[in-house]
C-alpha atoms as a PDB file:
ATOM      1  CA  UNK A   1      48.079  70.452 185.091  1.00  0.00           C
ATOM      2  CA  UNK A   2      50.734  69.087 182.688  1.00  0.00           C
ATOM      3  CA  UNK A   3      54.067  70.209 182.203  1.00  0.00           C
ATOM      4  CA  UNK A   4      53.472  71.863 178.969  1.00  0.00           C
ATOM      5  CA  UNK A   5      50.310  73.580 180.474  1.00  0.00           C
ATOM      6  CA  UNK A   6      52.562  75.059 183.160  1.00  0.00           C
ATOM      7  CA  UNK A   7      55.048  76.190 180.669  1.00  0.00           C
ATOM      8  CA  UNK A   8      52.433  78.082 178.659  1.00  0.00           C
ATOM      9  CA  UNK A   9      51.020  80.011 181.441  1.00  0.00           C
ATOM     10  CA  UNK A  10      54.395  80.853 182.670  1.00  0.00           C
ATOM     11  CA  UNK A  11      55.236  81.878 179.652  1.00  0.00           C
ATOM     12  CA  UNK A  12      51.869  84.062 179.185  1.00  0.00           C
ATOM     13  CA  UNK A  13      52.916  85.727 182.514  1.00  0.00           C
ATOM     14  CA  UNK A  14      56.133  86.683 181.363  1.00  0.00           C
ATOM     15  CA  UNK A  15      54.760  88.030 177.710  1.00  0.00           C
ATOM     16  CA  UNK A  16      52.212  90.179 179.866  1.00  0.00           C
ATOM     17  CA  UNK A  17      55.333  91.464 182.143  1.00  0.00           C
ATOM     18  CA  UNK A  18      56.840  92.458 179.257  1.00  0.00           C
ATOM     19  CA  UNK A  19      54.156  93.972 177.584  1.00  0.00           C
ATOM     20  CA  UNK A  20      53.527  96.260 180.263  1.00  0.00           C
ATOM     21  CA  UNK A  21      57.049  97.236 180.874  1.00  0.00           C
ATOM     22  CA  UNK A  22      56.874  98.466 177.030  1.00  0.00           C
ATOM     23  CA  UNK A  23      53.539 100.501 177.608  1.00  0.00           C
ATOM     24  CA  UNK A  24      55.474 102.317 181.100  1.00  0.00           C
ATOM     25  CA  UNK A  25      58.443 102.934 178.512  1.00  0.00           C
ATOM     26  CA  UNK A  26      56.457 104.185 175.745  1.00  0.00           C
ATOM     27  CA  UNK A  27      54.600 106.584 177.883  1.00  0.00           C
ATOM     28  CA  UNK A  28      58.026 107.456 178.799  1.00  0.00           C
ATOM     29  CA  UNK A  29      58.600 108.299 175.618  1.00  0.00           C
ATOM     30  CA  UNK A  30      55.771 110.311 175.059  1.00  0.00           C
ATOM     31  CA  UNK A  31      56.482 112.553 177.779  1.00  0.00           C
ATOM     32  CA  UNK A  32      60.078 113.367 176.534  1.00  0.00           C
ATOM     33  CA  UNK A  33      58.674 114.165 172.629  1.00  0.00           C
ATOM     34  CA  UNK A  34      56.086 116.556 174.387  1.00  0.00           C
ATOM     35  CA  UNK A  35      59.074 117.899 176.270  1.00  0.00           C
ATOM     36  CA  UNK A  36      61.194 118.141 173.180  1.00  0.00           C
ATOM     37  CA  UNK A  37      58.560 119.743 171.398  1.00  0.00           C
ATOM     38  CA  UNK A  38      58.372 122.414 174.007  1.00  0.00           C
ATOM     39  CA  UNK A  39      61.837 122.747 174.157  1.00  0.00           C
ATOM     40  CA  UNK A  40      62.358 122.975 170.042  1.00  0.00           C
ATOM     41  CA  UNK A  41      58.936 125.955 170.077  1.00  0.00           C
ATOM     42  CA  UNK A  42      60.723 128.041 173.197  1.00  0.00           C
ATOM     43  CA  UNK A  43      64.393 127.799 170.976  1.00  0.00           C
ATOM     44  CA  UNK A  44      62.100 128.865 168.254  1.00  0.00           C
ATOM     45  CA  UNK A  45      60.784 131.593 169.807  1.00  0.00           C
ATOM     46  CA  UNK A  46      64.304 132.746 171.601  1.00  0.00           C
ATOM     47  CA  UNK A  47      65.516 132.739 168.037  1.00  0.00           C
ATOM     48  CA  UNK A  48      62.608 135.332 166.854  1.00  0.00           C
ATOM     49  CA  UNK A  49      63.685 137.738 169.518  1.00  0.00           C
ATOM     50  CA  UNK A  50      66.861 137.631 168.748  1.00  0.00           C
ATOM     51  CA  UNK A  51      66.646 138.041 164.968  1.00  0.00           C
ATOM     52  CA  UNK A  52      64.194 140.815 166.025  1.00  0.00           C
ATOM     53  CA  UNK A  53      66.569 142.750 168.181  1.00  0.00           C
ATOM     54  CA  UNK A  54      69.418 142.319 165.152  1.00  0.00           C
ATOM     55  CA  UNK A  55      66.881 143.794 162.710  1.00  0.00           C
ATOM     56  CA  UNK A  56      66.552 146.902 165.322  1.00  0.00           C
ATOM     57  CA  UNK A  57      69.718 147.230 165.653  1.00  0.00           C
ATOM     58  CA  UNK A  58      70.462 147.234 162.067  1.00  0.00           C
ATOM     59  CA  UNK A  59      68.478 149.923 161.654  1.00  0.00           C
END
């Protein structure tokens, strides 16, 4: 195997390292929009209540 043959399968091991580190963090990712989302629908929903208890309140 020749030098530059070396250097491209190195290099192909390194692209695939790196391309798999990306998938892990965009899973990451994923999981903390789905968490956001949950969190922004529960605020949501906390801020129905409370605009609900101001209307009884009111009157």
């Amino acid at each position: 195997m020749d030098k530059t043959e070396e250097s491209l399968i190195e290099s192909r091991k390194k692209l695939k390292k790196y391309i798999s580190n990306l998938e892990l963090k965009i899973e990451v990712i994923q999981e903390v929009i789905k968490d956001t989302e949950t969190l922004v629908k529960e605020l949501k929903n906390a801020f129905i209540r409370v605009d609900e208890e101001i209307k009884k309140f009111k009157g």
